[in-house]
ModelCIF file with pLDDT and N, C-alpha, C, O atoms, coordinates in Angstrom:
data_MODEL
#
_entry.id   MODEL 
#
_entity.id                         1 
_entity.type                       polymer 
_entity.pdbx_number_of_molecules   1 
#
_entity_poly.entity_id                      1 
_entity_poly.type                           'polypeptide(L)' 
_entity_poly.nstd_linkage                   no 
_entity_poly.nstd_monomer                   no 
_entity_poly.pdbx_seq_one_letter_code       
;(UNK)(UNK)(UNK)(UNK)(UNK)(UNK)(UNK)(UNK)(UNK)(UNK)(UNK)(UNK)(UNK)(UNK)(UNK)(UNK)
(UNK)(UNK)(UNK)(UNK)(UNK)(UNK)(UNK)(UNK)(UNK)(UNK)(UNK)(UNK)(UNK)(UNK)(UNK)(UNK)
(UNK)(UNK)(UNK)(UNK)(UNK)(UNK)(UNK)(UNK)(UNK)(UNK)(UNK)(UNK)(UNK)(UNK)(UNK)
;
_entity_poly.pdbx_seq_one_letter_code_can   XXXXXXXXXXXXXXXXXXXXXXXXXXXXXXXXXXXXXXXXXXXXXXX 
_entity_poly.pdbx_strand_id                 A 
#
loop_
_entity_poly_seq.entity_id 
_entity_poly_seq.num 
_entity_poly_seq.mon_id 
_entity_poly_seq.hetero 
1 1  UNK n 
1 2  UNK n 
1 3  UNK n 
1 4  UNK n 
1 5  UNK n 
1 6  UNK n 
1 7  UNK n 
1 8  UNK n 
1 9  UNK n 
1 10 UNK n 
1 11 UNK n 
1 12 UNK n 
1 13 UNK n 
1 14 UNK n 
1 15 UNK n 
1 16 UNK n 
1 17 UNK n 
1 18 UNK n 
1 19 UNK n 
1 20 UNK n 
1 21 UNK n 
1 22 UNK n 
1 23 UNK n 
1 24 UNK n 
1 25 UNK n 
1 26 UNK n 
1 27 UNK n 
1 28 UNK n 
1 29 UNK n 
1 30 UNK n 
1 31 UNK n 
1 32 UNK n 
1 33 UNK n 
1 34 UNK n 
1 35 UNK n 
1 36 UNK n 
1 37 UNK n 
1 38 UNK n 
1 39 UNK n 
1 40 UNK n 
1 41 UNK n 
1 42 UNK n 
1 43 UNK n 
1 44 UNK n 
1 45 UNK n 
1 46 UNK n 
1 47 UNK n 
#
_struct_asym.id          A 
_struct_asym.entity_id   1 
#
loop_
_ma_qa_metric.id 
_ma_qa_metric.mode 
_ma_qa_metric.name 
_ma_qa_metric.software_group_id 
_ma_qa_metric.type 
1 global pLDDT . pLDDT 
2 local  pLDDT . pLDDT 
#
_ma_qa_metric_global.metric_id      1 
_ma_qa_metric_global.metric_value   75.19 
_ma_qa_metric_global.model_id       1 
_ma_qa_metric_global.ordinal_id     1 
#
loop_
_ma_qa_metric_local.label_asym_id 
_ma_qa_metric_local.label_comp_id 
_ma_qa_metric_local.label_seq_id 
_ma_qa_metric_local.metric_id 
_ma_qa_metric_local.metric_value 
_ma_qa_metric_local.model_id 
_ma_qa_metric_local.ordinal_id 
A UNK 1  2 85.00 1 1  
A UNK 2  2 82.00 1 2  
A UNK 3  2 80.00 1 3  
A UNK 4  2 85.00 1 4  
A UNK 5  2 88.00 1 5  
A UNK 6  2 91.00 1 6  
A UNK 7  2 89.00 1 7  
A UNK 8  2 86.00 1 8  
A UNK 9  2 76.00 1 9  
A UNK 10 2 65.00 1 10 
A UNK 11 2 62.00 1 11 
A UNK 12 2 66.00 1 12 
A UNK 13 2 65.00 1 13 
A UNK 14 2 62.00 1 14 
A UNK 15 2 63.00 1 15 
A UNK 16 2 58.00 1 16 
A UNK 17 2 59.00 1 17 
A UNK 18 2 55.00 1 18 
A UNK 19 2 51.00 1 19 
A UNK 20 2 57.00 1 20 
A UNK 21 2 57.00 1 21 
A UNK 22 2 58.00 1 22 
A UNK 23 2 64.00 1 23 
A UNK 24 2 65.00 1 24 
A UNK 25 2 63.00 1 25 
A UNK 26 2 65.00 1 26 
A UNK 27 2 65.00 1 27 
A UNK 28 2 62.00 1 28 
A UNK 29 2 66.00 1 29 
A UNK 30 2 61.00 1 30 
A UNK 31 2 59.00 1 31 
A UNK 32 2 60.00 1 32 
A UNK 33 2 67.00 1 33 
A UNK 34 2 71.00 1 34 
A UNK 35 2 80.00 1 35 
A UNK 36 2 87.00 1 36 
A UNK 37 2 92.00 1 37 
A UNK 38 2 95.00 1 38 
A UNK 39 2 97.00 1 39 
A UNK 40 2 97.00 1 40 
A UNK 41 2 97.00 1 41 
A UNK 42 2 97.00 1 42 
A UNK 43 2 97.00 1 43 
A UNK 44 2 97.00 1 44 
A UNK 45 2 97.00 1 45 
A UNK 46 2 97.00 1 46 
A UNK 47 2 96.00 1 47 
#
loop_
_atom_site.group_PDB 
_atom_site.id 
_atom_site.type_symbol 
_atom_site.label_atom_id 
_atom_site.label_alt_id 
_atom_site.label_comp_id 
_atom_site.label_asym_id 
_atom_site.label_entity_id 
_atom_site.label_seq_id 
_atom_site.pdbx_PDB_ins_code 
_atom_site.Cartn_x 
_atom_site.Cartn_y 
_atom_site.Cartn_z 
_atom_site.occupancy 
_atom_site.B_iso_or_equiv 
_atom_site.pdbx_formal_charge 
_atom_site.auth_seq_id 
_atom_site.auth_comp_id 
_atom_site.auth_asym_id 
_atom_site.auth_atom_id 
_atom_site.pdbx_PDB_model_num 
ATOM 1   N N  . UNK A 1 1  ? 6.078   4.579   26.205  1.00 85.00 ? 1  UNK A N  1 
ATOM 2   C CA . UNK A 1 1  ? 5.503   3.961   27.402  1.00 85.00 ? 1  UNK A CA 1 
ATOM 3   C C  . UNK A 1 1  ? 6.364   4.287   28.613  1.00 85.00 ? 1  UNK A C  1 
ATOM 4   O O  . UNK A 1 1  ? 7.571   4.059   28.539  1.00 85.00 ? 1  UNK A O  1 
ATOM 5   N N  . UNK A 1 2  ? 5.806   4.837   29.795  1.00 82.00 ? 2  UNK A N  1 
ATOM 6   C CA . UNK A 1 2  ? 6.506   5.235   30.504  1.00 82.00 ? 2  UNK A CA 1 
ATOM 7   C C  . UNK A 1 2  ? 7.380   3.807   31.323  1.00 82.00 ? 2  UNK A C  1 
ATOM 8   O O  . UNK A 1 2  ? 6.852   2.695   31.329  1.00 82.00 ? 2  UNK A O  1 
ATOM 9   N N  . UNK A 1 3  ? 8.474   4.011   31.842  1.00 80.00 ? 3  UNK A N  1 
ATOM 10  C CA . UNK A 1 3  ? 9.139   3.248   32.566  1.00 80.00 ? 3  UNK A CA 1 
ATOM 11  C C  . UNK A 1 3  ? 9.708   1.947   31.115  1.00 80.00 ? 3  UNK A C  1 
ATOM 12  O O  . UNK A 1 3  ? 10.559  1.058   31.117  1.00 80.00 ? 3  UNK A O  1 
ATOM 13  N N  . UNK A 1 4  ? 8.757   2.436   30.069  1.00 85.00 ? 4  UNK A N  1 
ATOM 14  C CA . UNK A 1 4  ? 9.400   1.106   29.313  1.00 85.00 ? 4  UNK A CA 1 
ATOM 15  C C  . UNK A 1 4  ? 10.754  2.068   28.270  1.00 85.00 ? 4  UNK A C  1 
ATOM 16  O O  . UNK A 1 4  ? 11.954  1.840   28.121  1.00 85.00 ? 4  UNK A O  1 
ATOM 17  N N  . UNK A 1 5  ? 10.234  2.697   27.953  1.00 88.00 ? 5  UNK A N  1 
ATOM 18  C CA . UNK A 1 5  ? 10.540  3.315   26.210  1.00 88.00 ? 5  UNK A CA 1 
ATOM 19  C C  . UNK A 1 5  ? 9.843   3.826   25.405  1.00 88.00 ? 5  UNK A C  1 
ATOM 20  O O  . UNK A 1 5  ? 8.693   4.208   25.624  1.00 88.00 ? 5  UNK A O  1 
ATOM 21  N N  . UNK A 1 6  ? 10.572  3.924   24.120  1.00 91.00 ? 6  UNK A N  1 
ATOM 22  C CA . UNK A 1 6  ? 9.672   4.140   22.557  1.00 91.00 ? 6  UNK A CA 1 
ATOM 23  C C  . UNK A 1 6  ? 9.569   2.689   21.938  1.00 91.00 ? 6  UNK A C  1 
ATOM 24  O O  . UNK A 1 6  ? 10.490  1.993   21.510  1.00 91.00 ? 6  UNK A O  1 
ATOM 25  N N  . UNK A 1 7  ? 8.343   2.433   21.992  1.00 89.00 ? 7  UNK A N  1 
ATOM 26  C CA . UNK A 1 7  ? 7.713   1.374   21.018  1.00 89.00 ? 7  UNK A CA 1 
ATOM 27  C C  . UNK A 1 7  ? 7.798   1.005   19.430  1.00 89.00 ? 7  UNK A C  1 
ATOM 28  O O  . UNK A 1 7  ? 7.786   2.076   18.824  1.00 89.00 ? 7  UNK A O  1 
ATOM 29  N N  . UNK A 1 8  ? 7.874   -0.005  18.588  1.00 86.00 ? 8  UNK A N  1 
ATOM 30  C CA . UNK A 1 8  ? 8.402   0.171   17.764  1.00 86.00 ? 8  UNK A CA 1 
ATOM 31  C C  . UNK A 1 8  ? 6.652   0.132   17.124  1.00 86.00 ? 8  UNK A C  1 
ATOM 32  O O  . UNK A 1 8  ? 6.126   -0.981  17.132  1.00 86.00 ? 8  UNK A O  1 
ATOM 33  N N  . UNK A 1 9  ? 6.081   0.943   16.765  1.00 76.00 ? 9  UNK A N  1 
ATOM 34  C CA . UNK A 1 9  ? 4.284   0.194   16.113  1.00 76.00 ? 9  UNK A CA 1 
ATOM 35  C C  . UNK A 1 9  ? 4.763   0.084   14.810  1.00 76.00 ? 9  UNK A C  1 
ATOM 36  O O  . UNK A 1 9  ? 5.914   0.340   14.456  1.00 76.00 ? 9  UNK A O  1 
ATOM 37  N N  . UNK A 1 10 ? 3.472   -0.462  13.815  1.00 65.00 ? 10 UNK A N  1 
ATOM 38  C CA . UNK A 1 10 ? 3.720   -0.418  12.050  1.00 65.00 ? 10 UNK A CA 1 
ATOM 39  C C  . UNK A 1 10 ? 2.183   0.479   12.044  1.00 65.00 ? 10 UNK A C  1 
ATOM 40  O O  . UNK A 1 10 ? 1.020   0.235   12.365  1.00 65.00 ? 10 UNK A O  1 
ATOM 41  N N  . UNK A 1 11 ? 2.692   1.259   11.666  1.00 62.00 ? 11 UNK A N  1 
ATOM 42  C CA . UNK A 1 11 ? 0.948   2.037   11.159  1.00 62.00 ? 11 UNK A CA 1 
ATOM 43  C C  . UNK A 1 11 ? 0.742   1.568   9.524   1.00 62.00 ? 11 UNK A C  1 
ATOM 44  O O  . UNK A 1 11 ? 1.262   1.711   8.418   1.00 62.00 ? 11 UNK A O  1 
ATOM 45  N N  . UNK A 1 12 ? -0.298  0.967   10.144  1.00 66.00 ? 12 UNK A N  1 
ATOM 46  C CA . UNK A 1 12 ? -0.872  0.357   8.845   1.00 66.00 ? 12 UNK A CA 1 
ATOM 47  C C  . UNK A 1 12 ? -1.572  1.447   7.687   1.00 66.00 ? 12 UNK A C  1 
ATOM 48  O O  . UNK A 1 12 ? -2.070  2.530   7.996   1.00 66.00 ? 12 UNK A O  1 
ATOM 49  N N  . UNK A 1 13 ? -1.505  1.020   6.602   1.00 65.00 ? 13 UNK A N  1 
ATOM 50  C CA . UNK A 1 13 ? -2.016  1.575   5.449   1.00 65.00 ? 13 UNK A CA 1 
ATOM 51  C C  . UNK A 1 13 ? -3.445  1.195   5.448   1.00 65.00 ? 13 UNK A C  1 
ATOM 52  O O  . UNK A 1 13 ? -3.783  0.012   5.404   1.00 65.00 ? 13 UNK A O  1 
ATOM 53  N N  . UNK A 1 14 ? -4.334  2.219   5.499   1.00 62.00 ? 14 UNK A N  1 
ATOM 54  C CA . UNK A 1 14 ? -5.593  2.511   4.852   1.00 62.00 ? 14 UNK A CA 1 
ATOM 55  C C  . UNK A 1 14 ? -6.498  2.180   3.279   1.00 62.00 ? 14 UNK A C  1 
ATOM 56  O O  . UNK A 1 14 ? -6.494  2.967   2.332   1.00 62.00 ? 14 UNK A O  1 
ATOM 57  N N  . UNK A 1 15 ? -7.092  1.101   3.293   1.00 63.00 ? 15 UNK A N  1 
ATOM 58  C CA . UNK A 1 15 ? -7.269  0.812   1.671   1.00 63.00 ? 15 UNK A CA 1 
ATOM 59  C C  . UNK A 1 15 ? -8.196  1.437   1.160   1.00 63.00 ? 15 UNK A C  1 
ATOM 60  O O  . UNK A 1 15 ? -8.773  1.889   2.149   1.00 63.00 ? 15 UNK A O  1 
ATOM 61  N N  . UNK A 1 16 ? -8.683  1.741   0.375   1.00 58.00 ? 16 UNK A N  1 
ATOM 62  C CA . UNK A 1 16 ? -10.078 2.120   0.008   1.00 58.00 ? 16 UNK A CA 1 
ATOM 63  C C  . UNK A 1 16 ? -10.552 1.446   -0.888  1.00 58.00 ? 16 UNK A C  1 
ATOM 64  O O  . UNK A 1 16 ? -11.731 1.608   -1.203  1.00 58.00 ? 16 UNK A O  1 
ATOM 65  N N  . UNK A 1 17 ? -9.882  0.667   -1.423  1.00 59.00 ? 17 UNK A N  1 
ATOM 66  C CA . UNK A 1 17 ? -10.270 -0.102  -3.382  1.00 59.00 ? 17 UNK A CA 1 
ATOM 67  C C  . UNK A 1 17 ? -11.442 -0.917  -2.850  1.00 59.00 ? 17 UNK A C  1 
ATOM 68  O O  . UNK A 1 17 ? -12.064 -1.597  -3.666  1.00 59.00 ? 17 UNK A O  1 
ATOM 69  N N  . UNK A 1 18 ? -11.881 -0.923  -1.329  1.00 55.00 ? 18 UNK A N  1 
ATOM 70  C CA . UNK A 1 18 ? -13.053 -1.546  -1.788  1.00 55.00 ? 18 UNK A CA 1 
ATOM 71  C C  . UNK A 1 18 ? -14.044 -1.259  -2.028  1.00 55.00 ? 18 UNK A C  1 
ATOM 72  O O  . UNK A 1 18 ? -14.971 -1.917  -2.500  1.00 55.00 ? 18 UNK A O  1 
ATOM 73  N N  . UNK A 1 19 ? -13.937 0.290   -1.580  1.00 51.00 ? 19 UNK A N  1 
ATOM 74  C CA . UNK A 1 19 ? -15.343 1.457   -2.327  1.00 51.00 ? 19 UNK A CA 1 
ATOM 75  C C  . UNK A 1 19 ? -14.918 2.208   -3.106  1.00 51.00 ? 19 UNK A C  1 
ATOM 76  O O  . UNK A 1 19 ? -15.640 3.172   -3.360  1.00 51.00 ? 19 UNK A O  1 
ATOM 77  N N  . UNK A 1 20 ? -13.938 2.129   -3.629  1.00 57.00 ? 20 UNK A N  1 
ATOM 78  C CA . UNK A 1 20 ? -13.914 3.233   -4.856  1.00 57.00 ? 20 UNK A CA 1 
ATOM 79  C C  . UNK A 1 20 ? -12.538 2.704   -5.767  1.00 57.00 ? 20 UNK A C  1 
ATOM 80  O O  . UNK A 1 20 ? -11.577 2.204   -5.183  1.00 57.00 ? 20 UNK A O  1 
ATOM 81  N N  . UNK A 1 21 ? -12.561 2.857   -7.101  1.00 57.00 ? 21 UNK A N  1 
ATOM 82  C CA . UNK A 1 21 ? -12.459 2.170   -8.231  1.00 57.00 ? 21 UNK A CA 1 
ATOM 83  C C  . UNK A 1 21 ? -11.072 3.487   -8.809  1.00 57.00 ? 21 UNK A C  1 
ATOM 84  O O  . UNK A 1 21 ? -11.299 4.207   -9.782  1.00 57.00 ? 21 UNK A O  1 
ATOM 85  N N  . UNK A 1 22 ? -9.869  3.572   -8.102  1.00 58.00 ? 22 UNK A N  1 
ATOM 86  C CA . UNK A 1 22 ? -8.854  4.133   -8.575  1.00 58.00 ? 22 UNK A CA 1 
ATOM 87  C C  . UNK A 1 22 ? -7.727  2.980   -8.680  1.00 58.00 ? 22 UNK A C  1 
ATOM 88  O O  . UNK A 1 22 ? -7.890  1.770   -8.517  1.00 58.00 ? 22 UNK A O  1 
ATOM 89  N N  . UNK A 1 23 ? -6.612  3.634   -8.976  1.00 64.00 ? 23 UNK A N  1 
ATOM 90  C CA . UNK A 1 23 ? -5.585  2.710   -9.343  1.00 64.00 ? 23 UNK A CA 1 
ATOM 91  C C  . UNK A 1 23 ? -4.672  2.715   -8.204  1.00 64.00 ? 23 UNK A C  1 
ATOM 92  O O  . UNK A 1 23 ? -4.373  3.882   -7.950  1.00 64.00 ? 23 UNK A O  1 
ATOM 93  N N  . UNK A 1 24 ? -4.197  2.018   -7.539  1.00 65.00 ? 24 UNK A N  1 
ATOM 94  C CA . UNK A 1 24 ? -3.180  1.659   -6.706  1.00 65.00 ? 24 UNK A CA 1 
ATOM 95  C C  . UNK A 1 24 ? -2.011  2.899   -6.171  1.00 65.00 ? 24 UNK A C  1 
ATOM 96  O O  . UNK A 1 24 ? -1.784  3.327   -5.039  1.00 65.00 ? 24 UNK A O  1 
ATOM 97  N N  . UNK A 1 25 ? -1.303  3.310   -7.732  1.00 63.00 ? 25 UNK A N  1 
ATOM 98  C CA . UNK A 1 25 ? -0.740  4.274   -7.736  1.00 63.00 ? 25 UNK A CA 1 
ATOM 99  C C  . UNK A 1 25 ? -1.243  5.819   -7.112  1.00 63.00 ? 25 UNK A C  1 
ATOM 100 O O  . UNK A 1 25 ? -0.609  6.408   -6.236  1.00 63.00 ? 25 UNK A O  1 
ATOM 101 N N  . UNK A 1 26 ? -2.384  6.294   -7.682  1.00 65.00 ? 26 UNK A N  1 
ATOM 102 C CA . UNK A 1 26 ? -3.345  7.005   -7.282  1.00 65.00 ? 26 UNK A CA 1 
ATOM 103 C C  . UNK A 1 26 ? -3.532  7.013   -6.077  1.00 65.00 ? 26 UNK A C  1 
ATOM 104 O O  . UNK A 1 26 ? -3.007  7.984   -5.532  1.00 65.00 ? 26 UNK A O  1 
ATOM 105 N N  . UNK A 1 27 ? -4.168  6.202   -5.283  1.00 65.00 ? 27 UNK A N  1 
ATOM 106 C CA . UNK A 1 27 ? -4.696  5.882   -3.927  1.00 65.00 ? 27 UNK A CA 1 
ATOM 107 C C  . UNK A 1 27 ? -3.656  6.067   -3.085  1.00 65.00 ? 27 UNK A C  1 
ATOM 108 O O  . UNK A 1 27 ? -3.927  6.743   -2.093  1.00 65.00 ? 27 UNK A O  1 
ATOM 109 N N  . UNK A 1 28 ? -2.331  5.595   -3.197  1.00 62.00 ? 28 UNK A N  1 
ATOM 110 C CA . UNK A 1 28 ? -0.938  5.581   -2.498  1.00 62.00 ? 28 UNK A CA 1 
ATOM 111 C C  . UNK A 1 28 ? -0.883  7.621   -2.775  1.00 62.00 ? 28 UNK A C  1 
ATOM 112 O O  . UNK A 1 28 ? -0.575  8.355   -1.836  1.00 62.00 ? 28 UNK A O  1 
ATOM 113 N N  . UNK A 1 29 ? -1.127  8.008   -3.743  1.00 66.00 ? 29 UNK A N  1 
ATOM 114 C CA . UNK A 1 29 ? -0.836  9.281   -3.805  1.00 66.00 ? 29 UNK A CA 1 
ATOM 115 C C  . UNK A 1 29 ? -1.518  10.352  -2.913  1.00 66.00 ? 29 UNK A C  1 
ATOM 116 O O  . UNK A 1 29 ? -1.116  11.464  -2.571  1.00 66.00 ? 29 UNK A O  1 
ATOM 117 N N  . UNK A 1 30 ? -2.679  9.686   -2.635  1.00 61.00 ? 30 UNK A N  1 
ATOM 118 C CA . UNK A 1 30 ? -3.980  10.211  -2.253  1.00 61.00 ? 30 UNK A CA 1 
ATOM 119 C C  . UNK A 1 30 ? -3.428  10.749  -0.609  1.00 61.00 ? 30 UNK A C  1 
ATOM 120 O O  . UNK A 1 30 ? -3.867  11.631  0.129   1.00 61.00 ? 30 UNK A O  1 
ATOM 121 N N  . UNK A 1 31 ? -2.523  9.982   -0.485  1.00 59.00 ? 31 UNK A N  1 
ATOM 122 C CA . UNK A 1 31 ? -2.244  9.467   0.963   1.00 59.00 ? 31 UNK A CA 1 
ATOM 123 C C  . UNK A 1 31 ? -1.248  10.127  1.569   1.00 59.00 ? 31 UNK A C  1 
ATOM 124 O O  . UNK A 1 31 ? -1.306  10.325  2.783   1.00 59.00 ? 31 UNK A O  1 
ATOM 125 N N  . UNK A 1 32 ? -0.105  10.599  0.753   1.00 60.00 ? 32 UNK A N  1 
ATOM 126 C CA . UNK A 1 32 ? 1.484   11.068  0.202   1.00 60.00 ? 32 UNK A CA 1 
ATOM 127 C C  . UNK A 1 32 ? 2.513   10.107  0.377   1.00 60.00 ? 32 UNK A C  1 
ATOM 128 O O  . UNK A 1 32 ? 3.711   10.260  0.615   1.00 60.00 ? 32 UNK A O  1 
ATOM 129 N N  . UNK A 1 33 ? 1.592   8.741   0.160   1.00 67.00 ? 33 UNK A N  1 
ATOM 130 C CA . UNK A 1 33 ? 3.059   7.669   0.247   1.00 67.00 ? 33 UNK A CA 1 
ATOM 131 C C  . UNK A 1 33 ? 3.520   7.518   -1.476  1.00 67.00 ? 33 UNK A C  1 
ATOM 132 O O  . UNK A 1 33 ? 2.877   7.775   -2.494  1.00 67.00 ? 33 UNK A O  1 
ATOM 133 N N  . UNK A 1 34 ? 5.296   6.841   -1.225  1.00 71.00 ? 34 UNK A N  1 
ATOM 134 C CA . UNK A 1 34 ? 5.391   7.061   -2.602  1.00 71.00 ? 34 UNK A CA 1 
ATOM 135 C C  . UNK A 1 34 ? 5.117   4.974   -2.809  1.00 71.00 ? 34 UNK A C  1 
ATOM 136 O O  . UNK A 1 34 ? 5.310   3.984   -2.103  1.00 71.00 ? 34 UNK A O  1 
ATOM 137 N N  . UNK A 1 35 ? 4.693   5.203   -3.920  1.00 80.00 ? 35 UNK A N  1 
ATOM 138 C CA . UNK A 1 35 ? 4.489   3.460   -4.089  1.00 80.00 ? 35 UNK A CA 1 
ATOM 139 C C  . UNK A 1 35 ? 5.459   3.453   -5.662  1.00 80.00 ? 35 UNK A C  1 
ATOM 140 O O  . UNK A 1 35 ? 5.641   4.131   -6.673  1.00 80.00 ? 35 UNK A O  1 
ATOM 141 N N  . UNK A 1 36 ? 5.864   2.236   -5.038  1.00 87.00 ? 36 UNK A N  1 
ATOM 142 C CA . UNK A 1 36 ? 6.488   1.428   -6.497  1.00 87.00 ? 36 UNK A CA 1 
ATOM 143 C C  . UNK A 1 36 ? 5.995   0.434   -6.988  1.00 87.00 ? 36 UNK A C  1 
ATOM 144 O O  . UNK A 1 36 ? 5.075   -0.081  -6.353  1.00 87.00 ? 36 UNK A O  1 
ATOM 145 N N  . UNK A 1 37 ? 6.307   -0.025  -7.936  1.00 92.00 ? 37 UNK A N  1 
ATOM 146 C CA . UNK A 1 37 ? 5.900   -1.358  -8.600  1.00 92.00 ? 37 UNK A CA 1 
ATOM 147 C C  . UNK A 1 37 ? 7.237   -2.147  -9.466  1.00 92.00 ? 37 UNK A C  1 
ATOM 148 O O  . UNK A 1 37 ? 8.159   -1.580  -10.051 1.00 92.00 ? 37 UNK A O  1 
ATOM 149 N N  . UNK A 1 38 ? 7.066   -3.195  -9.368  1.00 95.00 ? 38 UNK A N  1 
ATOM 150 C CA . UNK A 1 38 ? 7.801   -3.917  -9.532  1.00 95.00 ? 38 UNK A CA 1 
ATOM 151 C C  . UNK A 1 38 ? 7.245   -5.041  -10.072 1.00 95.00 ? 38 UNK A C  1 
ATOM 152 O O  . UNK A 1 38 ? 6.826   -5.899  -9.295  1.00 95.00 ? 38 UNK A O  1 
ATOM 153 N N  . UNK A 1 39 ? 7.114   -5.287  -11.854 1.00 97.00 ? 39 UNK A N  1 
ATOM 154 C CA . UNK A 1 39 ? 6.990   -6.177  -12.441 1.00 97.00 ? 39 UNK A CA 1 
ATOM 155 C C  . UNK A 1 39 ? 7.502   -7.542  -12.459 1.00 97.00 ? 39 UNK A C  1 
ATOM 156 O O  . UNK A 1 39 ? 8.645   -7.738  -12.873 1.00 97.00 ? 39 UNK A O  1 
ATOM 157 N N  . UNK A 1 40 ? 6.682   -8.626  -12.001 1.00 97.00 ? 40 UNK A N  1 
ATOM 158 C CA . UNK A 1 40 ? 7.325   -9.726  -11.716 1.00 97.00 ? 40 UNK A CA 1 
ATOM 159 C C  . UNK A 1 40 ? 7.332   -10.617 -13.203 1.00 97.00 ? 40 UNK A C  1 
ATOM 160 O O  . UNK A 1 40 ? 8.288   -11.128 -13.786 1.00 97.00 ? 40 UNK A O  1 
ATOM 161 N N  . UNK A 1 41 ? 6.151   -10.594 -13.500 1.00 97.00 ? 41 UNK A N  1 
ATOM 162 C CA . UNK A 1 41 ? 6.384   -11.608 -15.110 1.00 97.00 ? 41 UNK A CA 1 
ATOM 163 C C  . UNK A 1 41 ? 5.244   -10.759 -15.655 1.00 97.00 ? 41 UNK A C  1 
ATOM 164 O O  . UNK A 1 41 ? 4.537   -9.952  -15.051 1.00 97.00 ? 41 UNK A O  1 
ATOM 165 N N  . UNK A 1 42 ? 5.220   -11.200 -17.201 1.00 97.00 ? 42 UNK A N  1 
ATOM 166 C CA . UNK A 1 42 ? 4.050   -10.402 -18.346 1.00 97.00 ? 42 UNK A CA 1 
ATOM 167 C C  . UNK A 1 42 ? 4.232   -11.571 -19.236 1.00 97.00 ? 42 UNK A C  1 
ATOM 168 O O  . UNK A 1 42 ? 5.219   -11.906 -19.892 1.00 97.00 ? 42 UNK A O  1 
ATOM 169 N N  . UNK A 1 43 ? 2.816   -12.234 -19.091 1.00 97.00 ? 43 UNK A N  1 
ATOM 170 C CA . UNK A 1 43 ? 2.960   -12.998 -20.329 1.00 97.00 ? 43 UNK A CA 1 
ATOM 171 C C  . UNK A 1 43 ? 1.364   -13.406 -20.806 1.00 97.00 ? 43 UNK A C  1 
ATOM 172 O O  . UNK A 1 43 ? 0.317   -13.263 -20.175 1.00 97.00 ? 43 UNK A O  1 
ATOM 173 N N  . UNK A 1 44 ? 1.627   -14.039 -22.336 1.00 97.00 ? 44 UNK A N  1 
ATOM 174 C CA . UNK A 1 44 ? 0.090   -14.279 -23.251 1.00 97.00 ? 44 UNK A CA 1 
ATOM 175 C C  . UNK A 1 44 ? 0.166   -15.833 -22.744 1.00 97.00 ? 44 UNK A C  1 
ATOM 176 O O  . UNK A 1 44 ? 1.119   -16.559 -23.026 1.00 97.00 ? 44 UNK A O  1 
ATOM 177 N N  . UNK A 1 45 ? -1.155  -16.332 -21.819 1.00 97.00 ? 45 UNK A N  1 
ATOM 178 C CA . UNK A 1 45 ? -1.397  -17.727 -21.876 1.00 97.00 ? 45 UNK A CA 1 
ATOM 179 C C  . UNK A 1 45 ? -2.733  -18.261 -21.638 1.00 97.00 ? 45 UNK A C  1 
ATOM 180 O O  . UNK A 1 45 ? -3.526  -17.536 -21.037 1.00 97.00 ? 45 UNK A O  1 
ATOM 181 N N  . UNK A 1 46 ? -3.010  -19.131 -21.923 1.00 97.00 ? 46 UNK A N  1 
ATOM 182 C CA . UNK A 1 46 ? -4.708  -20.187 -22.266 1.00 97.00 ? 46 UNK A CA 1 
ATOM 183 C C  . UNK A 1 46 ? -5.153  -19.882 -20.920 1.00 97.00 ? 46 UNK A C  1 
ATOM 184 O O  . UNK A 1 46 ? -4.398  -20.163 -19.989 1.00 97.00 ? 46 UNK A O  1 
ATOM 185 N N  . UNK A 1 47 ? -5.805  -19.570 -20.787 1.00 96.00 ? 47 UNK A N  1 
ATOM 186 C CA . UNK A 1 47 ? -6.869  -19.459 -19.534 1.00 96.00 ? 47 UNK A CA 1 
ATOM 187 C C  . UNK A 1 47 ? -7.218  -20.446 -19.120 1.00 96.00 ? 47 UNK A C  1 
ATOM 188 O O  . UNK A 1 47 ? -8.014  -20.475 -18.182 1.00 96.00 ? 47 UNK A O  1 
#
């Protein structure tokens, strides 16, 4: 911006999972971001 600076923006991420049926990982790839995952808990319980 002139007279101000460089701005700090967040460019947001693009989703698609709501028209098309890939996996998270995939979609992040689609894109060339790298995505991680990070398992928080895994467990068997009563619904």
């Amino acid at each position: 911006r002139k007279r101000l600076g460089t701005i700090v923006k967040r460019n947001k991420i693009t989703q698609e999972f709501t028209h098309v049926i890939q996996s998270y990982n995939q979609e992040m790839d689609n894109k060339g971001l790298k995505a991680i995952t990070k398992v928080i808990s895994f467990d068997k319980i009563n619904p």
